[in-house]
C-alpha atoms as a PDB file:
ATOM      1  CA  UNK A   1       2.315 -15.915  -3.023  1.00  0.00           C
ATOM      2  CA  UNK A   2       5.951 -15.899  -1.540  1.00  0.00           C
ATOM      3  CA  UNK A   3       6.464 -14.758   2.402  1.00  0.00           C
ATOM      4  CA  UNK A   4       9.032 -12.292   3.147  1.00  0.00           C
ATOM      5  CA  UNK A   5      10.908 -10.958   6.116  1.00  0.00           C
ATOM      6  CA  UNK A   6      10.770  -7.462   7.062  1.00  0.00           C
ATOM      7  CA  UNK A   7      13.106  -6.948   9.753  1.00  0.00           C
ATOM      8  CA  UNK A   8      13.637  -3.963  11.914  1.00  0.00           C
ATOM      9  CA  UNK A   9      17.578  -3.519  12.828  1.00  0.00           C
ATOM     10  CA  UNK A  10      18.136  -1.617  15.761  1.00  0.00           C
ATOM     11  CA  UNK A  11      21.362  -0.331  17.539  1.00  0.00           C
ATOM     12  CA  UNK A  12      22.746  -2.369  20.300  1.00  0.00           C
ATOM     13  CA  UNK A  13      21.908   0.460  23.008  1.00  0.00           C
ATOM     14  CA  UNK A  14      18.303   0.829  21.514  1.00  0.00           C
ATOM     15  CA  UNK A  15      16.184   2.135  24.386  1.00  0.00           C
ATOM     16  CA  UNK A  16      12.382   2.360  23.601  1.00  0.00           C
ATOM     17  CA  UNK A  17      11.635   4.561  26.046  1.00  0.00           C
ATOM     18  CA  UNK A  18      14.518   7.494  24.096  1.00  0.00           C
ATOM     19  CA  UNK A  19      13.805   6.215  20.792  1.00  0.00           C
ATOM     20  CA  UNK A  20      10.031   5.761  20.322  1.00  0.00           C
ATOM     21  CA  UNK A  21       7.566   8.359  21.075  1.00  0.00           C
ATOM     22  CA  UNK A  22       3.554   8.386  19.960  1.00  0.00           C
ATOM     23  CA  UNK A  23       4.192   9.637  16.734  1.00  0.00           C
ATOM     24  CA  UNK A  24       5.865   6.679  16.343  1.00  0.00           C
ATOM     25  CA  UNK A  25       3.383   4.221  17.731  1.00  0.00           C
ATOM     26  CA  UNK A  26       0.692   5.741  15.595  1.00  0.00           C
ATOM     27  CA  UNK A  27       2.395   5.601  12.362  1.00  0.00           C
ATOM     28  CA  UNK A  28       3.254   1.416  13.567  1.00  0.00           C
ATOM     29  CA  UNK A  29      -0.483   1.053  13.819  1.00  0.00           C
ATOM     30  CA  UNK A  30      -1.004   2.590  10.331  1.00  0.00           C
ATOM     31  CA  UNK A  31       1.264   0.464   8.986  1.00  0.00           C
ATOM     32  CA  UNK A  32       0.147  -2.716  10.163  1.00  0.00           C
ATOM     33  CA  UNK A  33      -4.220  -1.795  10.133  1.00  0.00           C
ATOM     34  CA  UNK A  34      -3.218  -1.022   6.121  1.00  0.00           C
ATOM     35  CA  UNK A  35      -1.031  -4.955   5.679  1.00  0.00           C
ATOM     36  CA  UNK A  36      -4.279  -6.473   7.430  1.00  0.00           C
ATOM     37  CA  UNK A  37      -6.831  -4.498   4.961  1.00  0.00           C
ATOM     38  CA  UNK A  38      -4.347  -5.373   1.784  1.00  0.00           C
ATOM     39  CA  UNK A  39      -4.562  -9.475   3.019  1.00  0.00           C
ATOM     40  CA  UNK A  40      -0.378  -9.182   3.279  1.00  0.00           C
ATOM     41  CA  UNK A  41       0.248  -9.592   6.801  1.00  0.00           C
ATOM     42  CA  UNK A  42       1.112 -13.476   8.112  1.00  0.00           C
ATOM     43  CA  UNK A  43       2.797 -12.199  11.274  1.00  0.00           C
ATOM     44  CA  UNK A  44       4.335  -9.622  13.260  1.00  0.00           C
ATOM     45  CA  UNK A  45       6.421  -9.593  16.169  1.00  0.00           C
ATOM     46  CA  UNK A  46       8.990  -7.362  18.174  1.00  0.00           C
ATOM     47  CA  UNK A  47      11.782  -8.308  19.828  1.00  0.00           C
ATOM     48  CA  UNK A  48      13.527  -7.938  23.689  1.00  0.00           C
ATOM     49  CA  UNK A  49      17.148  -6.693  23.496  1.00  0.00           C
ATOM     50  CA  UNK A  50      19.997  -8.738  22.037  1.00  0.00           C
ATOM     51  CA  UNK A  51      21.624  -8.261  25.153  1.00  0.00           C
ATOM     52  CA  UNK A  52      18.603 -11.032  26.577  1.00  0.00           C
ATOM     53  CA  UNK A  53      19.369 -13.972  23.860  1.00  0.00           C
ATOM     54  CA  UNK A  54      20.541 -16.994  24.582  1.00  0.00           C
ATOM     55  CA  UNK A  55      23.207 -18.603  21.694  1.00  0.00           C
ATOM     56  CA  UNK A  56      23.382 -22.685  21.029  1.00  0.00           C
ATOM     57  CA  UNK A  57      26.114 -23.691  19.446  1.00  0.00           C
ATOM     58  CA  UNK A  58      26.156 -27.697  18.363  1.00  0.00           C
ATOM     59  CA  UNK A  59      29.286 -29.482  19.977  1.00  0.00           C
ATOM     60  CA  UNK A  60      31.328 -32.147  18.431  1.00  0.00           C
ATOM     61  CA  UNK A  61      30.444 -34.550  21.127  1.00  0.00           C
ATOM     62  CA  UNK A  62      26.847 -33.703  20.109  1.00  0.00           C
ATOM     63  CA  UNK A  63      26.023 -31.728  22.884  1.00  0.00           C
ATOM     64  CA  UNK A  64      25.180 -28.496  22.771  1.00  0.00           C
ATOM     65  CA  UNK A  65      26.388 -25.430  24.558  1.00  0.00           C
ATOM     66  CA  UNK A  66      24.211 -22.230  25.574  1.00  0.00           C
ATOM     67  CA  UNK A  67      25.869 -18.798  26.149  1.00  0.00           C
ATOM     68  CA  UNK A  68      24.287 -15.806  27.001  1.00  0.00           C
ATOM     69  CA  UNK A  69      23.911 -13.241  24.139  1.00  0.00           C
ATOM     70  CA  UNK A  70      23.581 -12.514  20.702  1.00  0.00           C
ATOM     71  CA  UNK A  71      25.445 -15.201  18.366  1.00  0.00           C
ATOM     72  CA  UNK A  72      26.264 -12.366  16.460  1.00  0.00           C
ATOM     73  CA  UNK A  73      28.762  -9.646  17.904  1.00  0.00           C
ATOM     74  CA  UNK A  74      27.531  -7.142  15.789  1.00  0.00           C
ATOM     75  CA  UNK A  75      26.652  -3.251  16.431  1.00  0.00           C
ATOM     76  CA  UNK A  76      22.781  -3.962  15.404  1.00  0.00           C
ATOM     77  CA  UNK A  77      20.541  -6.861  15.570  1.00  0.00           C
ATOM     78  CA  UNK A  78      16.600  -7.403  14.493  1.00  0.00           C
ATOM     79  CA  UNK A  79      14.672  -5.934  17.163  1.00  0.00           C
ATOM     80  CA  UNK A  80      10.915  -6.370  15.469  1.00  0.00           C
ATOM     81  CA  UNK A  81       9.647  -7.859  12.057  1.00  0.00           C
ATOM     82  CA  UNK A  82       6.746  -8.474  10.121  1.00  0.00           C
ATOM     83  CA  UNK A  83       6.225 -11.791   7.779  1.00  0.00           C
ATOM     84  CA  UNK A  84       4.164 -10.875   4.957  1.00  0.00           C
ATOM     85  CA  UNK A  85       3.314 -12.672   1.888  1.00  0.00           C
ATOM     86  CA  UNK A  86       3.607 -10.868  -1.277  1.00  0.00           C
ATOM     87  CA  UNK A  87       3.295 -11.146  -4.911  1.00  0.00           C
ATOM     88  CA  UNK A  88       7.026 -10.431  -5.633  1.00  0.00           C
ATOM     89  CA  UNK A  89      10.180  -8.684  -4.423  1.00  0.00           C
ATOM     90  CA  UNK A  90       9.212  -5.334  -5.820  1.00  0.00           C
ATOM     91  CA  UNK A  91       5.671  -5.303  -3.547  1.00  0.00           C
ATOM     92  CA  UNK A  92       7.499  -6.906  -0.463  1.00  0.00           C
ATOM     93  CA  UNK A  93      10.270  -3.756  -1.003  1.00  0.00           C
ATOM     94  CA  UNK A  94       7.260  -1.460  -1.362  1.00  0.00           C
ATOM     95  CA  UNK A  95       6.255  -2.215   2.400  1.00  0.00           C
ATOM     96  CA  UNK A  96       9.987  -2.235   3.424  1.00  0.00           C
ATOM     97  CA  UNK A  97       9.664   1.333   2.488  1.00  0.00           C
ATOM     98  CA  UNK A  98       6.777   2.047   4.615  1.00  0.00           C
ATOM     99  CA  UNK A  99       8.277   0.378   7.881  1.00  0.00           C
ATOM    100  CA  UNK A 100      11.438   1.823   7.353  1.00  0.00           C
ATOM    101  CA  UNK A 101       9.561   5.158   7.467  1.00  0.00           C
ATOM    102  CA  UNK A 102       7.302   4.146  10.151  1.00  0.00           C
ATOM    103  CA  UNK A 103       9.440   2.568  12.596  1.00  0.00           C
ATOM    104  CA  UNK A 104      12.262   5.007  12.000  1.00  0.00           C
ATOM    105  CA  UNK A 105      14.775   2.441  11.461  1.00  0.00           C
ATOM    106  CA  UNK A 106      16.961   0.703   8.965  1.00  0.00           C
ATOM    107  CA  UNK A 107      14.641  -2.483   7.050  1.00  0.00           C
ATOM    108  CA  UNK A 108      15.936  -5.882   5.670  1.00  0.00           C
ATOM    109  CA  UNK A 109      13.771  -8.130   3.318  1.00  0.00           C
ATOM    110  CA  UNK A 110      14.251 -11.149   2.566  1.00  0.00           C
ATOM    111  CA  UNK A 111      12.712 -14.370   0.845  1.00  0.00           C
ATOM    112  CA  UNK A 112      12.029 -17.587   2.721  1.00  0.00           C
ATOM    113  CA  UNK A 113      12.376 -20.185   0.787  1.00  0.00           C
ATOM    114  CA  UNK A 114       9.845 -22.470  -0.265  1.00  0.00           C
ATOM    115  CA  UNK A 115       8.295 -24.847   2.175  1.00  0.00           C
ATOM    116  CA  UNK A 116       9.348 -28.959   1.403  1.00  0.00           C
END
């Protein structure tokens, strides 16, 4: 089987405690009780606020520098994800669907590539 991210992208000014309400707990729970039963699940993990990452950047003198934030500057970054290993694309899209749904947010999957 082939693992798969399913990330959670959440607006910069994301605040849980506006954003998320029971409802929204109870459907996560759903959601990941039914990936445990269907033997899909590998991991699962939310994230703190991009605003609390550190960046390392590799320096040409071969150190390496740390700044504080999010490498990218963009207007959304991953706030939570799941790593699930599914039969194909089509099945790891299929529980895309349901997160996007359940955590009220836009969903990103992608394959990791074989292990060496």
């Amino acid at each position: 089987m082939t693992q798969y991210l399913v990330a959670i992208h959440h607006p910069d000014d994301y605040d849980p405690s506006i954003a998320e309400d029971e409802a929204m707990h109870r459907d996560i729970d759903v959601l990941n009780d039914e990936m445990v039963a269907a033997g899909i699940r590998v991991f699962v993990g939310g994230l703190h606020p991009a605003s609390s990452a550190k960046s390392l950047r590799a320096q040409p003198d071969g150190g390496v520098s740390v700044t504080d934030g999010p490498y990218l500057k963009t207007k959304e970054h991953v706030g939570g994800f799941w790593v699930l290993e599914a039969a194909d694309l089509d099945e790891a899209l299929a529980w895309g669907r349901k997160a996007a749904i359940a955590c009220r947010a836009p969903v990103e999957v992608r394959e990791f590539h074989p292990p060496v």
